[in-house]
C-alpha atoms as a PDB file:
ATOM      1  CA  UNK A   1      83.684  84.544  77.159  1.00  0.00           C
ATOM      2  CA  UNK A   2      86.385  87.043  76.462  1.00  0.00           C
ATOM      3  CA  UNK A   3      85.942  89.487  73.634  1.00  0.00           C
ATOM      4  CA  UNK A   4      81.818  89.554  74.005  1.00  0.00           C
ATOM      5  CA  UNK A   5      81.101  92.936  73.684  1.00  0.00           C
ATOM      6  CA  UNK A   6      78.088  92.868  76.341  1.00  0.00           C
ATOM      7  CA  UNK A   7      77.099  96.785  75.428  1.00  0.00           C
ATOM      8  CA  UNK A   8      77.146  96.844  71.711  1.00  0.00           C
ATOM      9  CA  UNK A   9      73.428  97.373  69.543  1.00  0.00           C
ATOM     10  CA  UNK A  10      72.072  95.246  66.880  1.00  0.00           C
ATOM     11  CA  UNK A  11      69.899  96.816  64.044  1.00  0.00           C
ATOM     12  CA  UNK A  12      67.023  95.077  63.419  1.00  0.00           C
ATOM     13  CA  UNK A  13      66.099  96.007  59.569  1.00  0.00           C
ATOM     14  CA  UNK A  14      63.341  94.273  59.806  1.00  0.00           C
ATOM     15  CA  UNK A  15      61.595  96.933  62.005  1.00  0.00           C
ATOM     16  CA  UNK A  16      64.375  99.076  62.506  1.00  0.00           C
ATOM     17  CA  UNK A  17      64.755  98.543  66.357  1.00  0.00           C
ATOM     18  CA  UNK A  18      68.094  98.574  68.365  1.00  0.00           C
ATOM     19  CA  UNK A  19      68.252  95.796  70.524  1.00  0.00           C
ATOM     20  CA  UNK A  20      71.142  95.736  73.205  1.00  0.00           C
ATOM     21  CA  UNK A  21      72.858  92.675  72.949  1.00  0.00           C
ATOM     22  CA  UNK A  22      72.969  92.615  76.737  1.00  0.00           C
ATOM     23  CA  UNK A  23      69.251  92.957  77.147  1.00  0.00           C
ATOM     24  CA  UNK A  24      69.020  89.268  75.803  1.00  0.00           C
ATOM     25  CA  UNK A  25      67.824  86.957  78.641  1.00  0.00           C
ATOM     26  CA  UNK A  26      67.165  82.920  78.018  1.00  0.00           C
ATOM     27  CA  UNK A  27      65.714  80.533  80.005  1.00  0.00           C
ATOM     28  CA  UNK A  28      66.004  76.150  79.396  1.00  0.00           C
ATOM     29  CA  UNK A  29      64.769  73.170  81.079  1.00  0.00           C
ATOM     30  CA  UNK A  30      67.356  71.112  81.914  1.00  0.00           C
ATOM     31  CA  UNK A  31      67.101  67.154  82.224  1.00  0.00           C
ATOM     32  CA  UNK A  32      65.592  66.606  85.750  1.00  0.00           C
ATOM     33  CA  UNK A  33      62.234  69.182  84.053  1.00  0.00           C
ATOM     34  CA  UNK A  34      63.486  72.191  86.118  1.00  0.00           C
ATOM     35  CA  UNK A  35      63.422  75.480  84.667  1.00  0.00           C
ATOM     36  CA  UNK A  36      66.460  78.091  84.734  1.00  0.00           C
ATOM     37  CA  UNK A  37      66.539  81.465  83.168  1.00  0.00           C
ATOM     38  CA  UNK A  38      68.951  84.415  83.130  1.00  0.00           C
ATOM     39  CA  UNK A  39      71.068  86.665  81.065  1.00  0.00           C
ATOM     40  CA  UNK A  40      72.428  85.363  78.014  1.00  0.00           C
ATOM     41  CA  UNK A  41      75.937  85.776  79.310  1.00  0.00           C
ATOM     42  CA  UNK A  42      75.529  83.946  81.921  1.00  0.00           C
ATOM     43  CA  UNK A  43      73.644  81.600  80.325  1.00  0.00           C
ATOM     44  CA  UNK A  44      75.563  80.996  77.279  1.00  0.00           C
ATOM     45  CA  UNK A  45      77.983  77.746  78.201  1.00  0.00           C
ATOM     46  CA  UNK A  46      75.317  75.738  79.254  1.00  0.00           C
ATOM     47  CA  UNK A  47      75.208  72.150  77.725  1.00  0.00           C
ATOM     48  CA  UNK A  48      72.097  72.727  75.720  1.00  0.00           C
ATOM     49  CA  UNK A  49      72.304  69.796  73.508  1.00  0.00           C
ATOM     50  CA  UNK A  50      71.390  67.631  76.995  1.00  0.00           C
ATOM     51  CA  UNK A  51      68.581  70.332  77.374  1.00  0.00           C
ATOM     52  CA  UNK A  52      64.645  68.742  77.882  1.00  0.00           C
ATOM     53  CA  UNK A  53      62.122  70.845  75.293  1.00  0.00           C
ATOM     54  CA  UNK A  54      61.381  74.002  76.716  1.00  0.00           C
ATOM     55  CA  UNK A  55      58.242  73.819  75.414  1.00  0.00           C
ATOM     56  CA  UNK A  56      55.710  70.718  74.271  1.00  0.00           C
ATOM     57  CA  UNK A  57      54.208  70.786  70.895  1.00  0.00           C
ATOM     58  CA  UNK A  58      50.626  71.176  70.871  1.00  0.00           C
ATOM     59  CA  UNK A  59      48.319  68.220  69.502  1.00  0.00           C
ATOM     60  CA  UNK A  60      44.997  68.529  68.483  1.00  0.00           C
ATOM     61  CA  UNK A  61      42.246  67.437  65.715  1.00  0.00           C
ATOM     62  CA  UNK A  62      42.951  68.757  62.428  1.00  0.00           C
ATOM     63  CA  UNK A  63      46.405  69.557  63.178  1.00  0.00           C
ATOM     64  CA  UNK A  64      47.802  70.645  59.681  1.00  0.00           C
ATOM     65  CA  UNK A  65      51.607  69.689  60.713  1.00  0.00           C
ATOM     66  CA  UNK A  66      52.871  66.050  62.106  1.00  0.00           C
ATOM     67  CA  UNK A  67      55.074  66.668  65.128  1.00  0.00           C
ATOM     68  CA  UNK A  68      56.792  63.576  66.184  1.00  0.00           C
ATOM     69  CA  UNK A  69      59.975  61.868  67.659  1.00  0.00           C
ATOM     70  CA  UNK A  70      62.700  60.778  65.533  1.00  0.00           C
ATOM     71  CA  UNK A  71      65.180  58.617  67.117  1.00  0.00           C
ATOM     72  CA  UNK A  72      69.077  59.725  66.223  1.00  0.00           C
ATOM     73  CA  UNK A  73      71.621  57.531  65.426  1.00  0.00           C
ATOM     74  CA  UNK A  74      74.493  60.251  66.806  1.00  0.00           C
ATOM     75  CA  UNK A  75      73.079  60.264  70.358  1.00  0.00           C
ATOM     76  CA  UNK A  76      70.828  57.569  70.735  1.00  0.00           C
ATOM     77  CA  UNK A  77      68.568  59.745  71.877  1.00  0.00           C
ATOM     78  CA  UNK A  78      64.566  60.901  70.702  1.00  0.00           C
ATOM     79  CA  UNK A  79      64.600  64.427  69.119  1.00  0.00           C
ATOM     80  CA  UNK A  80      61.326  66.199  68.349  1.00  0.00           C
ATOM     81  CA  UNK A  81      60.436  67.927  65.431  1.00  0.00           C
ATOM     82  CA  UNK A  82      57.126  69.854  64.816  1.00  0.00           C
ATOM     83  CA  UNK A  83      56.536  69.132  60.872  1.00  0.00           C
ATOM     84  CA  UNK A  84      58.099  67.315  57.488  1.00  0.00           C
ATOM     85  CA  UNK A  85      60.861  69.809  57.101  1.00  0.00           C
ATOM     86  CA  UNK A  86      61.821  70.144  60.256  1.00  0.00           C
ATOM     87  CA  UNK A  87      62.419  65.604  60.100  1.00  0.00           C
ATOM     88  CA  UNK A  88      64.480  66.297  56.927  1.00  0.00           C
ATOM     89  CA  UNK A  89      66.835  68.616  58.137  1.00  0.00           C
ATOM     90  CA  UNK A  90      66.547  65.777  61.340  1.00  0.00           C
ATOM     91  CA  UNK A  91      67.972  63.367  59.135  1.00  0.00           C
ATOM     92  CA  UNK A  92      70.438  65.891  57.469  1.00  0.00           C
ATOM     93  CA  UNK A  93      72.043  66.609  60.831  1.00  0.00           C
ATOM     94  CA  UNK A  94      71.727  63.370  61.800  1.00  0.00           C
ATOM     95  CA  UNK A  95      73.869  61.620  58.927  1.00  0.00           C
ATOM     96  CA  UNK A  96      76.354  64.494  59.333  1.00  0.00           C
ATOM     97  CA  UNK A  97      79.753  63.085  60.933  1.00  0.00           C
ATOM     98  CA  UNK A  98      80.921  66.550  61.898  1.00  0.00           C
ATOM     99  CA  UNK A  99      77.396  66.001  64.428  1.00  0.00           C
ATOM    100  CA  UNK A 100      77.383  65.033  67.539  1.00  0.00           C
ATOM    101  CA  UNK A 101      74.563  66.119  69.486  1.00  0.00           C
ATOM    102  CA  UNK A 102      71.060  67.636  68.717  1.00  0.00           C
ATOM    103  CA  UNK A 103      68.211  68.956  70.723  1.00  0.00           C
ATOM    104  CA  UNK A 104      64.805  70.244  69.997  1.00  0.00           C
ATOM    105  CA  UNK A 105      63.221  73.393  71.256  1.00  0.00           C
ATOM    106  CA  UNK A 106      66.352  74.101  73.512  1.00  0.00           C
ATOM    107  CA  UNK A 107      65.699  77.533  74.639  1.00  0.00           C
ATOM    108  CA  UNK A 108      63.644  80.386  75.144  1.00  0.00           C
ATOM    109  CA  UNK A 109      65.425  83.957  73.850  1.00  0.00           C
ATOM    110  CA  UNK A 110      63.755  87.004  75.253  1.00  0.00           C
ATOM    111  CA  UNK A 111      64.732  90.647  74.485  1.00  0.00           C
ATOM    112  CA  UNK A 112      62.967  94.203  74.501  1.00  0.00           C
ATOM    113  CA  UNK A 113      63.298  95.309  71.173  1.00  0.00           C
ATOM    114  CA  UNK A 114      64.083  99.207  70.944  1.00  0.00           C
ATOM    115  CA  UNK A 115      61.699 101.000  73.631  1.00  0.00           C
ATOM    116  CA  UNK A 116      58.457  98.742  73.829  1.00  0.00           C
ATOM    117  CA  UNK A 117      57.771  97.660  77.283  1.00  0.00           C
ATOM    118  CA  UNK A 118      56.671  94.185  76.122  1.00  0.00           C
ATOM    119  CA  UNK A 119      59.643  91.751  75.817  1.00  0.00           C
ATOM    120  CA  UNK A 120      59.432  89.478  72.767  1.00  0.00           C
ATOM    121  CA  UNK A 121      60.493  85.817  72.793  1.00  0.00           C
ATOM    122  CA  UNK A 122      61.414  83.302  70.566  1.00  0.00           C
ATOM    123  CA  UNK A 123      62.513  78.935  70.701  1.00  0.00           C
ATOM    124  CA  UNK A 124      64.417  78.426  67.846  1.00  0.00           C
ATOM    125  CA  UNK A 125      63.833  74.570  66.480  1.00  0.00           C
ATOM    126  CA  UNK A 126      67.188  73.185  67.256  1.00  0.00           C
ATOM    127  CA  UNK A 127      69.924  73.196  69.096  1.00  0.00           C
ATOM    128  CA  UNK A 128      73.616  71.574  67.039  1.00  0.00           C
ATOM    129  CA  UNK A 129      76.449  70.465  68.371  1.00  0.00           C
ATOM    130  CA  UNK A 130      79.519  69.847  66.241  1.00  0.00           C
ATOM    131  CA  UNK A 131      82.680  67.414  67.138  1.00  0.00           C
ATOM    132  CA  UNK A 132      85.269  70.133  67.244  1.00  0.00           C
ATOM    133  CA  UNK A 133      82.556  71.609  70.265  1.00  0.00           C
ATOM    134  CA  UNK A 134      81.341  74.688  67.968  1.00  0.00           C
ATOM    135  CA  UNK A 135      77.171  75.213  68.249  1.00  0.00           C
ATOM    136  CA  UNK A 136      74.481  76.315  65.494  1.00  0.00           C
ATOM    137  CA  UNK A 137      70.991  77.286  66.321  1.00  0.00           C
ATOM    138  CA  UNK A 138      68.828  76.176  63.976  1.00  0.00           C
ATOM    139  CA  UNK A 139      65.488  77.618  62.465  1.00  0.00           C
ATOM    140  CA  UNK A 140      63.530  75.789  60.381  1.00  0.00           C
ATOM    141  CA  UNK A 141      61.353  77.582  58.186  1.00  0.00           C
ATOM    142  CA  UNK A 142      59.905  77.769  54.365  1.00  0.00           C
ATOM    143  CA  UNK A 143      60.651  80.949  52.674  1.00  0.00           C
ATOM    144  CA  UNK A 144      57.174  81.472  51.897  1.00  0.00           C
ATOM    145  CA  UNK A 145      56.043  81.178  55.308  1.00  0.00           C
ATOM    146  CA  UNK A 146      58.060  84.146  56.933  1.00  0.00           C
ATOM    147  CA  UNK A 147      56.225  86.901  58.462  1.00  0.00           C
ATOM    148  CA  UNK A 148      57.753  90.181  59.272  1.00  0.00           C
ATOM    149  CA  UNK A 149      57.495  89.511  62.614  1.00  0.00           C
ATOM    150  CA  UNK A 150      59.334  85.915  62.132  1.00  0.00           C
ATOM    151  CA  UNK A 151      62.327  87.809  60.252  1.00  0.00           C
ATOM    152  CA  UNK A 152      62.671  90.407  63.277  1.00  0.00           C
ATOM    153  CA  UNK A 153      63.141  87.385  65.288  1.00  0.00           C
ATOM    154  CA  UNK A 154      65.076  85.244  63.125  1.00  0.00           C
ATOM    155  CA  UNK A 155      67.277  88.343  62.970  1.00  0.00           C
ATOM    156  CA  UNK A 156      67.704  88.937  66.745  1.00  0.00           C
ATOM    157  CA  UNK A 157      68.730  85.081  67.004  1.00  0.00           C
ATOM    158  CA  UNK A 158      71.690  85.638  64.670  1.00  0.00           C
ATOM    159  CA  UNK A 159      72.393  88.403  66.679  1.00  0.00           C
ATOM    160  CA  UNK A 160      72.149  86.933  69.913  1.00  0.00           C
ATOM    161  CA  UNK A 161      74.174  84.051  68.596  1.00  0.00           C
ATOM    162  CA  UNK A 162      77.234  85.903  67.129  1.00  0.00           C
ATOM    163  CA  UNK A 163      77.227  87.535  70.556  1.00  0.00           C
ATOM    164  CA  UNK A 164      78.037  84.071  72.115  1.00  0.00           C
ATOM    165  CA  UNK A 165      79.976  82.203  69.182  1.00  0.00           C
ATOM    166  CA  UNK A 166      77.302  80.138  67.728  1.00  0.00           C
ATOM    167  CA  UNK A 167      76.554  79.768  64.517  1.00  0.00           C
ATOM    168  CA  UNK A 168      72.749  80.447  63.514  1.00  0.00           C
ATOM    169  CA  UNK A 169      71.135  79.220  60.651  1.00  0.00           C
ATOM    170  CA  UNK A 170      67.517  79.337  58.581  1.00  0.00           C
ATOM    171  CA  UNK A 171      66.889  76.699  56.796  1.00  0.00           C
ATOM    172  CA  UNK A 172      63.975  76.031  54.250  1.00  0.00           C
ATOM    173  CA  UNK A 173      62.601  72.970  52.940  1.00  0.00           C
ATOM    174  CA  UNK A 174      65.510  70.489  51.656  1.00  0.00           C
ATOM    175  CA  UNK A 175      65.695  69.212  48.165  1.00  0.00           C
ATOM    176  CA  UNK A 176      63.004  66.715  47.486  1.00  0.00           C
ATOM    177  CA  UNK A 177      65.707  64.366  45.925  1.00  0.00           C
ATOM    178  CA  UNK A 178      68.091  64.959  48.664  1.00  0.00           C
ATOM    179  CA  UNK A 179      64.871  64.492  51.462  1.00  0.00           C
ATOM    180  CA  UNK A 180      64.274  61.228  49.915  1.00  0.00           C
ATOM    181  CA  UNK A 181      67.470  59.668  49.753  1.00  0.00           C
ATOM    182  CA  UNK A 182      67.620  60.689  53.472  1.00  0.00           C
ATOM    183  CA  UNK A 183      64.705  59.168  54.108  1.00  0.00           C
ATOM    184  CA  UNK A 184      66.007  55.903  52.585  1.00  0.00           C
ATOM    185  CA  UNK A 185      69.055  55.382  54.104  1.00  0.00           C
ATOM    186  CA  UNK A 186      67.910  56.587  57.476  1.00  0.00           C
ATOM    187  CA  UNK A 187      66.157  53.545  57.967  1.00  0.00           C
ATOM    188  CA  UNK A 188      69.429  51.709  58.267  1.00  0.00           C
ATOM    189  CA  UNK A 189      71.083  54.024  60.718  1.00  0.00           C
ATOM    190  CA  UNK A 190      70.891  51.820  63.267  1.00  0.00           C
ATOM    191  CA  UNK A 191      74.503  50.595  64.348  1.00  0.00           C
ATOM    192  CA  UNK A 192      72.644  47.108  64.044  1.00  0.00           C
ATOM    193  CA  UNK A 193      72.894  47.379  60.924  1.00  0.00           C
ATOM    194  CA  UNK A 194      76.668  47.137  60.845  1.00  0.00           C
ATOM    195  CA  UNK A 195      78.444  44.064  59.825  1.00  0.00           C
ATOM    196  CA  UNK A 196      82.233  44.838  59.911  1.00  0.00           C
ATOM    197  CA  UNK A 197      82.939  41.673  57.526  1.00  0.00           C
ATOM    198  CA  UNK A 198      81.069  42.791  55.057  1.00  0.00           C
ATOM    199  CA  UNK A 199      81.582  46.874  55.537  1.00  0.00           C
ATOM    200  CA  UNK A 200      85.584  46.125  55.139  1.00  0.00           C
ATOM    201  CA  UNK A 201      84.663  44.352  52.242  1.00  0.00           C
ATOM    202  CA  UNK A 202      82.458  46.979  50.928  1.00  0.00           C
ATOM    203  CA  UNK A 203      85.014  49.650  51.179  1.00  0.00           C
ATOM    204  CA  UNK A 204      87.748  47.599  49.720  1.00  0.00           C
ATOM    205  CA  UNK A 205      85.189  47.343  46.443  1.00  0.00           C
ATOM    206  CA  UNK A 206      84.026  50.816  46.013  1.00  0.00           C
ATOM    207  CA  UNK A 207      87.817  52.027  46.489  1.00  0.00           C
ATOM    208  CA  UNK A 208      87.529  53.072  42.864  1.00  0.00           C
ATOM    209  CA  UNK A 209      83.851  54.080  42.479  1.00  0.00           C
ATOM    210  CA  UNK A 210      81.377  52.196  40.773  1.00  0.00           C
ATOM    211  CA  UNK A 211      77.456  51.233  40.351  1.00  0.00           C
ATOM    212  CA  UNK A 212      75.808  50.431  43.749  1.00  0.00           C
ATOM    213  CA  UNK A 213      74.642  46.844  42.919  1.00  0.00           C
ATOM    214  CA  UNK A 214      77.422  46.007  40.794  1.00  0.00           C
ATOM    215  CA  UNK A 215      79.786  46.508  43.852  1.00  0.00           C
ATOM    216  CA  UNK A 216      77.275  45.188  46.340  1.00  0.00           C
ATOM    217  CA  UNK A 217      77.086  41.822  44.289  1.00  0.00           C
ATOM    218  CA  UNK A 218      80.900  41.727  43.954  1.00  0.00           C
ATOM    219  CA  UNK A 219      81.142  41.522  47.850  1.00  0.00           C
ATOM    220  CA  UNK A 220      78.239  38.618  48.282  1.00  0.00           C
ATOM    221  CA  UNK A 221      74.592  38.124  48.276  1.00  0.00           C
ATOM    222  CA  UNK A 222      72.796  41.763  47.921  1.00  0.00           C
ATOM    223  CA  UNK A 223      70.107  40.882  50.446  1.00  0.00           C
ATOM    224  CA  UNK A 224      72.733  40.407  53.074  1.00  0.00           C
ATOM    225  CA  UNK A 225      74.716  42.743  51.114  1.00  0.00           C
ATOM    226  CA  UNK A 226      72.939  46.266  50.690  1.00  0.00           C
ATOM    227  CA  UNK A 227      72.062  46.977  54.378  1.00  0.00           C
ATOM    228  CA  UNK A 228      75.381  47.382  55.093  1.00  0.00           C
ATOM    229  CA  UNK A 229      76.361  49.482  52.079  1.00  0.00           C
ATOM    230  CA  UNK A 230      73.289  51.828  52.819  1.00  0.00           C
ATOM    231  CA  UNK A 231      74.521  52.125  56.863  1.00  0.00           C
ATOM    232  CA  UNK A 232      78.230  52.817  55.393  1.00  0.00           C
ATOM    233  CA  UNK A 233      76.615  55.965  52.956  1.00  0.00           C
ATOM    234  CA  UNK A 234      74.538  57.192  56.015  1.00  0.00           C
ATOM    235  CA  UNK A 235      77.209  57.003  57.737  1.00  0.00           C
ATOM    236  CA  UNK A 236      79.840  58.770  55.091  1.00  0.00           C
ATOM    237  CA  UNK A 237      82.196  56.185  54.903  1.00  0.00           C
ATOM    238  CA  UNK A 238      81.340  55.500  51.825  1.00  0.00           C
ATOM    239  CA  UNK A 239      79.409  58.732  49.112  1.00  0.00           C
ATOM    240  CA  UNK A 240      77.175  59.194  46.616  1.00  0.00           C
ATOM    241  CA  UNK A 241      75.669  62.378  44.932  1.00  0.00           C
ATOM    242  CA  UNK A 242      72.536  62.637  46.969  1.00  0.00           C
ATOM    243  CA  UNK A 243      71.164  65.337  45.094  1.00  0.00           C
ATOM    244  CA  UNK A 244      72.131  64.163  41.371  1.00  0.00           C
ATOM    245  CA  UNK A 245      68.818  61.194  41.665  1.00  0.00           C
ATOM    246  CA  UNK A 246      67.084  59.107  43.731  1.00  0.00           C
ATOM    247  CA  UNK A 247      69.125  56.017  44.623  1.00  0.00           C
ATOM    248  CA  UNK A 248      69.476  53.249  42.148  1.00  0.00           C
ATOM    249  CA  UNK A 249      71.245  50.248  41.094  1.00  0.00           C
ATOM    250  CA  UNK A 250      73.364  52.700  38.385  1.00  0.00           C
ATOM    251  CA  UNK A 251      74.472  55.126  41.296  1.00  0.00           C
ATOM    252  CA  UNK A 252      77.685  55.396  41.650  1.00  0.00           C
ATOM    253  CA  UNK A 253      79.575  54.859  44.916  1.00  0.00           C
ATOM    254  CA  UNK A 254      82.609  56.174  46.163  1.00  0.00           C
ATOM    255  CA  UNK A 255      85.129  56.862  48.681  1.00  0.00           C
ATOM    256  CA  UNK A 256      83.867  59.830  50.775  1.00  0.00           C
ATOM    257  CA  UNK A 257      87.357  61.021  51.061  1.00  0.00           C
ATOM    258  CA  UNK A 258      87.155  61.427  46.925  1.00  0.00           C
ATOM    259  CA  UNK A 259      83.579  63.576  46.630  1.00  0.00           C
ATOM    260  CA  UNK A 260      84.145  67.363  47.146  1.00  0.00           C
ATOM    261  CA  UNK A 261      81.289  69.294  49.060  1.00  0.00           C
ATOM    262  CA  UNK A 262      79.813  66.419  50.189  1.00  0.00           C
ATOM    263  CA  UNK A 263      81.272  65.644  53.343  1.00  0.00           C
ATOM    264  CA  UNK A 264      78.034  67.429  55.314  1.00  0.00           C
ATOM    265  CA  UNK A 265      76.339  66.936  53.059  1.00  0.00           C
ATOM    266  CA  UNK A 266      73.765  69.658  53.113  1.00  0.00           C
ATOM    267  CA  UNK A 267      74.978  71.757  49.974  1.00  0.00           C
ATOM    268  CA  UNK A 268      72.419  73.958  49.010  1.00  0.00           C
ATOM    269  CA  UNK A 269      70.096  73.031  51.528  1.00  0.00           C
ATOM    270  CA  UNK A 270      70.602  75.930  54.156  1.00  0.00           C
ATOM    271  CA  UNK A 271      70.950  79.099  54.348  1.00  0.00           C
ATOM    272  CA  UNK A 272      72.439  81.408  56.713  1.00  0.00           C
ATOM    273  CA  UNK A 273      69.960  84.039  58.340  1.00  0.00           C
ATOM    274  CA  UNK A 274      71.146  87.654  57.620  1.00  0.00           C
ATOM    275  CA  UNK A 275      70.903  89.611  61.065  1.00  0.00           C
ATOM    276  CA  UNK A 276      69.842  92.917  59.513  1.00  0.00           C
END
């Protein structure tokens, strides 16, 4: 990509090693299960949101964490995730309309930080594709569960990212009121879900905002009713304040196009990794 500046040095504050940016090697699986590595600069423009896991997560009795598949609505597809947090920020990216892709484990970054023999390695959690075609890398970790060693490697991702273009982010655990509301409404993600009837209708009704059943009885039955108003808020055609309470009859619905800071909807629930 023009403009990469392949012989530049990071600082890592972490440890206080220079890394060359041009050191940075990364190796995928790609959909048939083949593996491919080479230099990140030649690696870089590969389509790593159709990437396989480069590598499994481990199972085994007394596991502390509960890996999993979640199934996307934006692809269709089953991502992985490795614990509870990492399934929240799932369903944060997932409800996202700016989203269009995500994929779990999606590389392996290698480098040889400073002058240690030993190169170091690290998978970040996810892999993002946007709609406009810009990327974030995504690391998903609790604040009080990074090591010095995770922070030198969270710091060499940013790195290695700005490099390329991407954004990079680490992100801790998500609001528990904004988790839960995610958790809701993801269960009607489904397209299925959809009945264009009723969602015209619903939109019509909360075109000046209003309490969730209130509306939802003004359009018909509830039961037939609220499915389709909980697809249209996963889906951001219509908004709430997912952070302000847990869902209720009294929340108040509105045109997405009239809530400010919402439209990710992930406000104060990243943060962007500082690369030393």
């Amino acid at each position: 990509m023009p403009g990469f500046l392949w012989s530049s040095y990071v600082v890592n504050a972490g440890r206080g090693w220079l890394v060359d940016v041009g050191d940075f090697s990364l190796e995928y699986v790609d959909g048939r299960g083949e593996l491919h590595s080479g230099p990140l600069e030649v690696m870089w423009s590969t389509r790593f949101e159709a990437a396989g896991q480069v590598r499994t997560f481990p199972s085994y009795r007394g596991q502390r964490n509960f890996p999993g598949w979640y199934w996307a609505a934006t692809s269709g597809e089953l991502v992985g995730f490795e614990s509870w947090v990492e399934l929240g920020h799932l369903m944060r990216l997932d409800s996202d309309p700016d989203v269009v892709a995500i994929a779990s484990q999606p590389f392996r970054l290698s480098w040889r930080p400073g002058d240690r023999a030993r190169r170091v390695s690290h998978t970040p959690d996810y892999f993002v594709r946007r709609r406009d075609g810009t990327a974030v890398v995504l690391d998903v970790r609790p604040d009080d569960r990074i090591e010095p060693e995770d922070a030198v490697k969270f710091a060499a991702m940013a790195a290695a990212c700005a490099v390329v273009g991407w954004d990079f982010e680490r992100v801790g655990v998500l609001d528990p009121v904004l988790a839960a509301n995610l958790r809701w409404l993801s269960g009607y993600r489904h397209p299925r879900v959809r009945r264009e009837p009723v969602a015209a209708g619903l939109r019509a009704v909360f075109a000046r905002p209003q309490g969730l059943l209130a509306g939802a009885r003004t359009v018909g039955d509830p039961i037939a009713v609220l499915p389709v108003l909980f697809h249209l808020v996963w889906c951001r055609e219509l908004a709430v304040d997912l952070e302000a309470g847990l869902l209720s009859a009294a929340t108040t619905v509105r045109p997405a196009t009239l809530v400010t800071g919402e439209a990710s909807g992930d406000a104060g629930a990243s943060e962007a990794a500082v690369a030393g």
